[in-house]
C-alpha atoms as a PDB file:
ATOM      1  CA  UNK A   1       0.000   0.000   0.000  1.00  0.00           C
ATOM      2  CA  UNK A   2       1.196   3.641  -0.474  1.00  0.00           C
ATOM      3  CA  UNK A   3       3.022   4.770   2.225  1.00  0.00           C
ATOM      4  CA  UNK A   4       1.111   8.048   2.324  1.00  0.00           C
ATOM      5  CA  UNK A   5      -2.717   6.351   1.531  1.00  0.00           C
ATOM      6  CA  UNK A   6      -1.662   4.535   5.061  1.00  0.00           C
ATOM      7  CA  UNK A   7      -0.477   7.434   6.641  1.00  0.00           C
ATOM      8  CA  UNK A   8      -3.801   9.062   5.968  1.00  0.00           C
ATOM      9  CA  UNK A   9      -5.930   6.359   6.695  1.00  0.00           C
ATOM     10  CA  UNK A  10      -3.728   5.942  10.261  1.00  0.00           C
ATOM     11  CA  UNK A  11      -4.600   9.380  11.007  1.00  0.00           C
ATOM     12  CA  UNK A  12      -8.328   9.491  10.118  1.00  0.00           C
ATOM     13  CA  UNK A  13      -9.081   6.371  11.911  1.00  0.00           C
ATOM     14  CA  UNK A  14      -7.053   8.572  15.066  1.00  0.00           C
ATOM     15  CA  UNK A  15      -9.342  11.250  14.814  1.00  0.00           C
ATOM     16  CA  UNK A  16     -12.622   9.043  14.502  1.00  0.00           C
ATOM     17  CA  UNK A  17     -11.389   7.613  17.660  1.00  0.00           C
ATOM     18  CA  UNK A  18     -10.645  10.574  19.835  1.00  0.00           C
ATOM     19  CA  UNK A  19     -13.818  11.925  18.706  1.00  0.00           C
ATOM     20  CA  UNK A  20     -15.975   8.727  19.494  1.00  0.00           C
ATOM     21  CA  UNK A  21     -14.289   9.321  22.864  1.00  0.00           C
ATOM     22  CA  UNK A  22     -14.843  12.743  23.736  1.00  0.00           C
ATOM     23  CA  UNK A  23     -17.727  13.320  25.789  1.00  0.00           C
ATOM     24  CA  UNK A  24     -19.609  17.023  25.874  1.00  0.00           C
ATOM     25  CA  UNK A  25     -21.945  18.620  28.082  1.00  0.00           C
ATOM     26  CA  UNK A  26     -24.114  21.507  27.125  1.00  0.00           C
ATOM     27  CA  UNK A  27     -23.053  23.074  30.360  1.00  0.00           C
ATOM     28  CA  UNK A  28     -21.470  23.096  33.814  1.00  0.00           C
ATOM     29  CA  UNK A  29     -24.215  21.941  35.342  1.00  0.00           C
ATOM     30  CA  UNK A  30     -23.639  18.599  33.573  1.00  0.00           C
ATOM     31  CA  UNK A  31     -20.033  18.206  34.007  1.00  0.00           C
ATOM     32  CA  UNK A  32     -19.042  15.785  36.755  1.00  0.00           C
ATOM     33  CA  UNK A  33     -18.686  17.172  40.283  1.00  0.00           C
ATOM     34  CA  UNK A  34     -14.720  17.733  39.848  1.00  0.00           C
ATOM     35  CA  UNK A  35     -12.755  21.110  38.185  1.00  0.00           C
ATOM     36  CA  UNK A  36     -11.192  20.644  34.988  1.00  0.00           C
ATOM     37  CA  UNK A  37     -11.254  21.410  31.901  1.00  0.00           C
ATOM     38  CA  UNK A  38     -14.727  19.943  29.449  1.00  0.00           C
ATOM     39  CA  UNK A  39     -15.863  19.933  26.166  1.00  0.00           C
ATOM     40  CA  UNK A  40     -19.435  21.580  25.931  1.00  0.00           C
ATOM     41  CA  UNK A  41     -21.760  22.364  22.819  1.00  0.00           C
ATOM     42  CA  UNK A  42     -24.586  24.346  23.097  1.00  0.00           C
ATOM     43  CA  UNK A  43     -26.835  22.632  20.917  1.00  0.00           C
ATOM     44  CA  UNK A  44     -26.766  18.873  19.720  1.00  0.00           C
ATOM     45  CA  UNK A  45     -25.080  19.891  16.240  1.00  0.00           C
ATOM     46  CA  UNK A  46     -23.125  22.804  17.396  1.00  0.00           C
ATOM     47  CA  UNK A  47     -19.119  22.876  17.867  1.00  0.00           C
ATOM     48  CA  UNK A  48     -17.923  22.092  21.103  1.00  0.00           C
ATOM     49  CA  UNK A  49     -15.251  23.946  22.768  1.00  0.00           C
ATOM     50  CA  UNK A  50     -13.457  23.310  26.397  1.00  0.00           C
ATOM     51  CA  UNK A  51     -13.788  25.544  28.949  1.00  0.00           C
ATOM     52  CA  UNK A  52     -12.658  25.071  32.726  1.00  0.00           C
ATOM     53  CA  UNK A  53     -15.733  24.355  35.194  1.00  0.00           C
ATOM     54  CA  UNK A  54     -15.700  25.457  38.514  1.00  0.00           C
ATOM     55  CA  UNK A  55     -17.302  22.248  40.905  1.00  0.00           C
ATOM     56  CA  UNK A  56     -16.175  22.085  43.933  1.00  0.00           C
ATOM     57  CA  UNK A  57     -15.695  26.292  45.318  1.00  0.00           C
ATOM     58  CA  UNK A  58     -19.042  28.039  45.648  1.00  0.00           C
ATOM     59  CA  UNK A  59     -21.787  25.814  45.384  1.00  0.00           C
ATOM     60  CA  UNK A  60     -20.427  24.528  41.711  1.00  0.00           C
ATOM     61  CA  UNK A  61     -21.300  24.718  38.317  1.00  0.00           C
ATOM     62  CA  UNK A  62     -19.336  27.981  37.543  1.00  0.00           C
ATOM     63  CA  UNK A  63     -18.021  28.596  33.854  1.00  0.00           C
ATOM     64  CA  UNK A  64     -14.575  30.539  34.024  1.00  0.00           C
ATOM     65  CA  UNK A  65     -14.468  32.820  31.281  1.00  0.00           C
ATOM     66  CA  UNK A  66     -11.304  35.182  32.644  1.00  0.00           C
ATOM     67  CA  UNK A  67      -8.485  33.744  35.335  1.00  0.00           C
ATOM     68  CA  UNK A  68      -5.462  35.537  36.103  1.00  0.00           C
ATOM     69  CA  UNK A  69      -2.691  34.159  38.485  1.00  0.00           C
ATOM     70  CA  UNK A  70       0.901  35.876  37.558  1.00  0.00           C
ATOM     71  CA  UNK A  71       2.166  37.791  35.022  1.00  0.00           C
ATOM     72  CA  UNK A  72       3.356  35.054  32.345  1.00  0.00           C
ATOM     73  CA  UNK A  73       0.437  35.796  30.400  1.00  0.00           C
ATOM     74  CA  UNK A  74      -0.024  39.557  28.810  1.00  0.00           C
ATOM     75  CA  UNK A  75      -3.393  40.424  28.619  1.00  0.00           C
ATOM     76  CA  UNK A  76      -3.137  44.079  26.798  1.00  0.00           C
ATOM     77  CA  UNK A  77      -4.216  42.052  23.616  1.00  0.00           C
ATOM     78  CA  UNK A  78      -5.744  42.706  20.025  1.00  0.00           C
ATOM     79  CA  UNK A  79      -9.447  42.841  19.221  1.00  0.00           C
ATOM     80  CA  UNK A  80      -9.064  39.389  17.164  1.00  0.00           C
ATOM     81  CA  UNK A  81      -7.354  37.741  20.529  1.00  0.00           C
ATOM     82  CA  UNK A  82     -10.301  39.270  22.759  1.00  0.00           C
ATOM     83  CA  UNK A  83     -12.925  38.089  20.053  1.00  0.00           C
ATOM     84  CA  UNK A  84     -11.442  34.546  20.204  1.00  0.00           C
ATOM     85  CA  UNK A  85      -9.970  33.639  23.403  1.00  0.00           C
ATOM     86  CA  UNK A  86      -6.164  33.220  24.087  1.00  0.00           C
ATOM     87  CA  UNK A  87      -4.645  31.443  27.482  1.00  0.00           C
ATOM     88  CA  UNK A  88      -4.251  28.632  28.984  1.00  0.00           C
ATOM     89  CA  UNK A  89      -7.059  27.118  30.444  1.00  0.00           C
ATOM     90  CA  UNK A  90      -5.176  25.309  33.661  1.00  0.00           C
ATOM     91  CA  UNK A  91      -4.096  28.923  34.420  1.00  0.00           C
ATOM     92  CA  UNK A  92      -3.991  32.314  32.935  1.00  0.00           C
ATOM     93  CA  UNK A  93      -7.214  32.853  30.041  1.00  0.00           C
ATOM     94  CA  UNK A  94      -9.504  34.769  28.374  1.00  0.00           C
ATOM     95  CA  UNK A  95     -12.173  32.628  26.896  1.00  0.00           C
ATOM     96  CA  UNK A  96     -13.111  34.740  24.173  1.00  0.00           C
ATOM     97  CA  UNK A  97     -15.936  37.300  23.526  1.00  0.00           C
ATOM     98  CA  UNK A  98     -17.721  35.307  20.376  1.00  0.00           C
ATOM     99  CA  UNK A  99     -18.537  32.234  23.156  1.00  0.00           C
ATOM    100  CA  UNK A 100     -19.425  34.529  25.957  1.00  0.00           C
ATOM    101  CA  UNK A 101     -21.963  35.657  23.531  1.00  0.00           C
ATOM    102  CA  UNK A 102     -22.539  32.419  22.353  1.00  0.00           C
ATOM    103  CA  UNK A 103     -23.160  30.991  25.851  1.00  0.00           C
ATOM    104  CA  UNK A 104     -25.182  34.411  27.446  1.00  0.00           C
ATOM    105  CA  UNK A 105     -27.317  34.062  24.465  1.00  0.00           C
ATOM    106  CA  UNK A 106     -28.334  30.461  25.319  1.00  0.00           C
ATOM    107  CA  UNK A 107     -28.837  30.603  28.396  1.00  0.00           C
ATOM    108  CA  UNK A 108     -29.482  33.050  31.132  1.00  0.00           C
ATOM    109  CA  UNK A 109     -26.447  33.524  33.364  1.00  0.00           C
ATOM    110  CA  UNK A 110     -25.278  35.185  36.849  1.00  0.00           C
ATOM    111  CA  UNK A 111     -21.720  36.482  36.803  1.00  0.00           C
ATOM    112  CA  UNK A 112     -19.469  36.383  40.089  1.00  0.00           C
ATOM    113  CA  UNK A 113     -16.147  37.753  40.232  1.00  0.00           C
ATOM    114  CA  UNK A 114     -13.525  36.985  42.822  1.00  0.00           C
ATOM    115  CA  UNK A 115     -10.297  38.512  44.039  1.00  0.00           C
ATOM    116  CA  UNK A 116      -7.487  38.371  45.932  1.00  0.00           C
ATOM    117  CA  UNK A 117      -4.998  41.022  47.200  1.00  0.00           C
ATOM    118  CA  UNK A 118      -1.277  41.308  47.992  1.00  0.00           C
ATOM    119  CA  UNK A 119      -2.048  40.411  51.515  1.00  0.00           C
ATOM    120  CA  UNK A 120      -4.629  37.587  50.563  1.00  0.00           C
ATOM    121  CA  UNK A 121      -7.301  39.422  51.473  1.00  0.00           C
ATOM    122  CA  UNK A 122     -10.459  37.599  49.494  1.00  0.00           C
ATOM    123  CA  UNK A 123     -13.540  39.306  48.466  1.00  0.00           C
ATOM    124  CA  UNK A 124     -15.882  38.338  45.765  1.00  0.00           C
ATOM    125  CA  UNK A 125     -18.889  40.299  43.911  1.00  0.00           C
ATOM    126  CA  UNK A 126     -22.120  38.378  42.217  1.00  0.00           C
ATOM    127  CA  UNK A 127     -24.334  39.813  39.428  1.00  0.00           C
ATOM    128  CA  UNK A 128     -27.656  38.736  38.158  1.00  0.00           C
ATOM    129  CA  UNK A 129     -28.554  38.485  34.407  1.00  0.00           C
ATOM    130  CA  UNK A 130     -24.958  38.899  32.441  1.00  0.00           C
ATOM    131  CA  UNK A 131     -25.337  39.247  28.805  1.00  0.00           C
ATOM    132  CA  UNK A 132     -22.710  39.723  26.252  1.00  0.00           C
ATOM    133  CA  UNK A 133     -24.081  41.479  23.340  1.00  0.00           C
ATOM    134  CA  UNK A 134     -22.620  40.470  19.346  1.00  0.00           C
ATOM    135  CA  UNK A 135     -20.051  41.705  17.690  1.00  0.00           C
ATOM    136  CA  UNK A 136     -22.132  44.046  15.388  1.00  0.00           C
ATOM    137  CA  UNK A 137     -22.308  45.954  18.885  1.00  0.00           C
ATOM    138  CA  UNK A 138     -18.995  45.439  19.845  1.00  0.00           C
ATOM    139  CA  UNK A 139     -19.708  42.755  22.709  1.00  0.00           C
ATOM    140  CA  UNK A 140     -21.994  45.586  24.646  1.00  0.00           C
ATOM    141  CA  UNK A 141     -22.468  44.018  28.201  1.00  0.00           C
ATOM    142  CA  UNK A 142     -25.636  43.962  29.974  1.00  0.00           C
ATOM    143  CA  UNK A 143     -26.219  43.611  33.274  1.00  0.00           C
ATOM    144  CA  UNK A 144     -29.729  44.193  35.601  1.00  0.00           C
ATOM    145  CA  UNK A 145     -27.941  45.516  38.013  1.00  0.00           C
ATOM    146  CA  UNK A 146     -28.936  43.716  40.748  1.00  0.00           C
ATOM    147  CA  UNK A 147     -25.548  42.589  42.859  1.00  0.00           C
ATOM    148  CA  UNK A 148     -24.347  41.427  45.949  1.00  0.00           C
ATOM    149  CA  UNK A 149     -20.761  40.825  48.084  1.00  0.00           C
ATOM    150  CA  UNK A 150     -17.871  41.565  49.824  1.00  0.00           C
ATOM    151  CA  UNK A 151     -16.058  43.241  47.379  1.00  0.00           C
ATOM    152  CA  UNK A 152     -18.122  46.164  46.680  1.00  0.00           C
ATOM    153  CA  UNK A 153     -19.903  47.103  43.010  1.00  0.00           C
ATOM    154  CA  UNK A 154     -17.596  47.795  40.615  1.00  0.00           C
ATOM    155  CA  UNK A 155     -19.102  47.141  37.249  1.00  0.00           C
ATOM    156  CA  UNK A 156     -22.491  48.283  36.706  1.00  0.00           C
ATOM    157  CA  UNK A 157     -21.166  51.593  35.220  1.00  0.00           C
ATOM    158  CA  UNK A 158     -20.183  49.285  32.105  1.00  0.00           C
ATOM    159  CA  UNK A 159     -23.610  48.483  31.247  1.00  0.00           C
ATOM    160  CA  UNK A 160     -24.195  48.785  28.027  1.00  0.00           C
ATOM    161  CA  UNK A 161     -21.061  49.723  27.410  1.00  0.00           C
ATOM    162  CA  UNK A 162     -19.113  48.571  24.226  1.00  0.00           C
ATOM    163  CA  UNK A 163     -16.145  46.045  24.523  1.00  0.00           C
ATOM    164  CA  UNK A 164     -12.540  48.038  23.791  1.00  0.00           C
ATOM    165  CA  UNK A 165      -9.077  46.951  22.968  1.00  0.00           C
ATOM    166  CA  UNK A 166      -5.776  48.820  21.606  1.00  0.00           C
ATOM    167  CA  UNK A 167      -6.338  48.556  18.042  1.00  0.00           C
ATOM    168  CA  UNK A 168     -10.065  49.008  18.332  1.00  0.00           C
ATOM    169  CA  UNK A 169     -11.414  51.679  20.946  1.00  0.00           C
ATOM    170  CA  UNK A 170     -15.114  51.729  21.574  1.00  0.00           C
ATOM    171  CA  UNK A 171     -15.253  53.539  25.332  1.00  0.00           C
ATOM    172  CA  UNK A 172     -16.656  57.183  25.997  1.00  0.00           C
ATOM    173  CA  UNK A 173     -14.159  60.187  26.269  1.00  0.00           C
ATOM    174  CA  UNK A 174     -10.944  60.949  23.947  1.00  0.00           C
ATOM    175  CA  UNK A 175      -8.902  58.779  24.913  1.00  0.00           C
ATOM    176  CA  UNK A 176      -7.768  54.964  24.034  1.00  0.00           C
ATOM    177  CA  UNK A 177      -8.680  53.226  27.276  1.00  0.00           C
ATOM    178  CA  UNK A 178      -7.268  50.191  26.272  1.00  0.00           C
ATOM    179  CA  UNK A 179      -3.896  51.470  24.979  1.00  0.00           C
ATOM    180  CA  UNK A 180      -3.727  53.391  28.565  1.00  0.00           C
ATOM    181  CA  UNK A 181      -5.195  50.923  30.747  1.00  0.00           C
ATOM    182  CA  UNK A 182      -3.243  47.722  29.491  1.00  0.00           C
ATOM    183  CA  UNK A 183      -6.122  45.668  28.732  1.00  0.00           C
ATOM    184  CA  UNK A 184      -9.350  45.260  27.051  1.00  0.00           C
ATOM    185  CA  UNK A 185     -12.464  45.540  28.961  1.00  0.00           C
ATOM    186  CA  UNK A 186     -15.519  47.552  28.738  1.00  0.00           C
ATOM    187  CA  UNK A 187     -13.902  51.009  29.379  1.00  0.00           C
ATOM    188  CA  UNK A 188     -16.584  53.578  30.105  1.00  0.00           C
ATOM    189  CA  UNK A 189     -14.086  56.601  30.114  1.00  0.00           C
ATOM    190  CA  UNK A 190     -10.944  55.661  32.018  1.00  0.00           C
ATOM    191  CA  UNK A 191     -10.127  59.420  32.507  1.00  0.00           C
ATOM    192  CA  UNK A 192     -13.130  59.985  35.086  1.00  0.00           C
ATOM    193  CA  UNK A 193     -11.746  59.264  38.289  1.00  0.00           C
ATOM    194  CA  UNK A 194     -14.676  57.123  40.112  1.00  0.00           C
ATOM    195  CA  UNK A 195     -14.448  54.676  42.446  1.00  0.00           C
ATOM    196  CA  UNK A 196     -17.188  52.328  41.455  1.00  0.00           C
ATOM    197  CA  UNK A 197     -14.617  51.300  38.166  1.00  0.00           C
ATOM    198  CA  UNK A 198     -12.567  48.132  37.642  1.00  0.00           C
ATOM    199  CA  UNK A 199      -9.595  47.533  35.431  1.00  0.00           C
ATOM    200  CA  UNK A 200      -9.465  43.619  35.647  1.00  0.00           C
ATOM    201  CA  UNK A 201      -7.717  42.816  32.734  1.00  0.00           C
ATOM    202  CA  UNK A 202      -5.005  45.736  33.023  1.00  0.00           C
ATOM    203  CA  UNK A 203      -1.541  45.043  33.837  1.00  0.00           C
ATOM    204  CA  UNK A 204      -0.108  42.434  36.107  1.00  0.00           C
ATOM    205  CA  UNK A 205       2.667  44.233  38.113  1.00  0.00           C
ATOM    206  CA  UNK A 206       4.848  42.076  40.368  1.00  0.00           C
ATOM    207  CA  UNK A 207       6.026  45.336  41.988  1.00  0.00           C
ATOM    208  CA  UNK A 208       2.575  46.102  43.068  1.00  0.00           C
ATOM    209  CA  UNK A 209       2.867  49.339  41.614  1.00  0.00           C
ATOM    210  CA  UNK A 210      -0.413  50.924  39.736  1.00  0.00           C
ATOM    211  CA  UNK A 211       1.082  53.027  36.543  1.00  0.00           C
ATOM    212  CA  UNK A 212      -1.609  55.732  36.230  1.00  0.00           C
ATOM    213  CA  UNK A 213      -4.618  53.295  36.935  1.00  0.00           C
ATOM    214  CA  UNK A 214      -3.541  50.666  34.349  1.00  0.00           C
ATOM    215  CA  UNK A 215      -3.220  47.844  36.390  1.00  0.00           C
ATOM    216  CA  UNK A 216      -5.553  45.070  37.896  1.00  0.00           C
ATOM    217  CA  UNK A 217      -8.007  46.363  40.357  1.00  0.00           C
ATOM    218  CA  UNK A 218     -11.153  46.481  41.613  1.00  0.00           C
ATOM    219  CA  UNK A 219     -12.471  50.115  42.738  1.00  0.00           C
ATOM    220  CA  UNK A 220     -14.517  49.381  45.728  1.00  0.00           C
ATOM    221  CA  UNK A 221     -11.827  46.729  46.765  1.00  0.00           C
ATOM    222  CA  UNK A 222      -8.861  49.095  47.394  1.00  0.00           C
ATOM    223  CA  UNK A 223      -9.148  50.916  43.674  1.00  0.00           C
ATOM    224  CA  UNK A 224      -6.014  51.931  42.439  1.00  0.00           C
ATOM    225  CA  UNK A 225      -4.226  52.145  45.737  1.00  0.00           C
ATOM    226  CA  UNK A 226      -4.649  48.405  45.546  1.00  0.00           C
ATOM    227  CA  UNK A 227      -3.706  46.340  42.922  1.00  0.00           C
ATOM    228  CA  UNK A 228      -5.304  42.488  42.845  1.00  0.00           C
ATOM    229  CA  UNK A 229      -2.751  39.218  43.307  1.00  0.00           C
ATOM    230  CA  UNK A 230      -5.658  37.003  41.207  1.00  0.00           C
ATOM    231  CA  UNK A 231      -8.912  37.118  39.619  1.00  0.00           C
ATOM    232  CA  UNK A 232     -11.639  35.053  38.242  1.00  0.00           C
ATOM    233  CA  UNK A 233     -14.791  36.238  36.343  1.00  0.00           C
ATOM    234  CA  UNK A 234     -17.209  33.496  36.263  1.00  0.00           C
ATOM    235  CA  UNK A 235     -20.571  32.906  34.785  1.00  0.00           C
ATOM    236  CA  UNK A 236     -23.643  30.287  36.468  1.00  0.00           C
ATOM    237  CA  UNK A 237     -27.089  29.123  34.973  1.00  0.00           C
ATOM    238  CA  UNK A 238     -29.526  30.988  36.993  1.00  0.00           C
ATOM    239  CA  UNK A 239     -31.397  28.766  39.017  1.00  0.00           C
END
């Protein structure tokens, strides 16, 4: 037989197999009671994709769509790396705007967001009713507003704001909020100084030093006076 009609045959019949193997879930909620990493698909003929369920911290069944640990992964990134996801999974990750809309859009999610500080200080914030918005509106974010924690609200001046990167600036006020806050996020207008803002995928500074309000922070948990050690923005089914 030809050596490359078996090599091609060896390699289909690899991917048939790994495919007959790999389970999905259409959420969380149906992943098994352990964190990791799982393949879900929204819909019985969609394409799956893995994303890291959180099982066994608060009461389960949270999707991680943004984790941040140290600074070996940059997250001042292009519009195309924000629309698409870019990471690792096991550690630091941004799962992409296109399946936050995918997934908001399917179901109807609560967001939490949890921090920690230089001193390990822990503090957490939950929202009902996040919704990430298509990219024909530039991954607007909606959220009702209705919030609880320990960390203090922080976000619900981006509702309805547009999503904003270096090479693609959406937020209100002259300036590129992205290019001067290290990160993409939903903006607002990082020139007005108010403390209910959050810069959560801004710059991760091992010297603990905030460079004009462009690294990661939270503004009712310290602001800019106190920049965050880790962070994870997670979305839950509503019950």
């Amino acid at each position: 037989m030809d050596l490359s009609k078996t090599t091609v045959m060896i390699a289909f019949y690899a991917i048939s197999l790994i495919s007959a193997v790999r389970v999905t879930y259409k959420s969380c909620n149906e992943a098994p009671n352990q964190s990791g990493i799982y393949w879900i698909s929204l819909t019985d003929n969609g394409i799956p994709f893995q994303v890291y369920c959180e099982q066994e911290k608060y009461a389960g069944h949270w999707l991680v769509f943004q984790s941040r640990n140290d600074d070996s992964t940059s997250f001042n990134r292009s519009w195309n790396e924000y629309k698409y996801g870019f990471g690792n999974l096991g550690n630091n990750f941004w799962l992409g705007l296109d399946k936050l809309h995918q997934l908001t859009n399917s179901f109807s999610y609560d967001l939490m967001v949890v921090m920690d500080d230089y001193l390990d200080f822990f503090a957490f914030q939950r929202y009902e009713h996040f919704v990430v918005n298509n990219e024909s509106s530039d991954y607007s974010l909606r959220l009702s507003g209705v919030n609880y924690g320990t960390a203090g609200e922080s976000l619900f001046i981006y509702n309805n704001e547009k999503f904003s990167t270096f090479d693609r600036s959406n937020n209100k006020g002259t300036a590129n909020c992205a290019a001067e806050m290290a990160g993409g996020y939903w903006h607002y207008d990082c020139r007005n100084v108010l403390r209910t803002r959050s810069n959560l995928n801004g710059l991760y500074d091992l010297d603990h030093i905030m460079r004009n309000g462009s690294g990661m922070w939270w503004g009712e948990f310290g602001g800019t006076g106190k920049p965050l050690k880790k962070t994870r923005m997670m979305i839950k089914i509503r019950e």
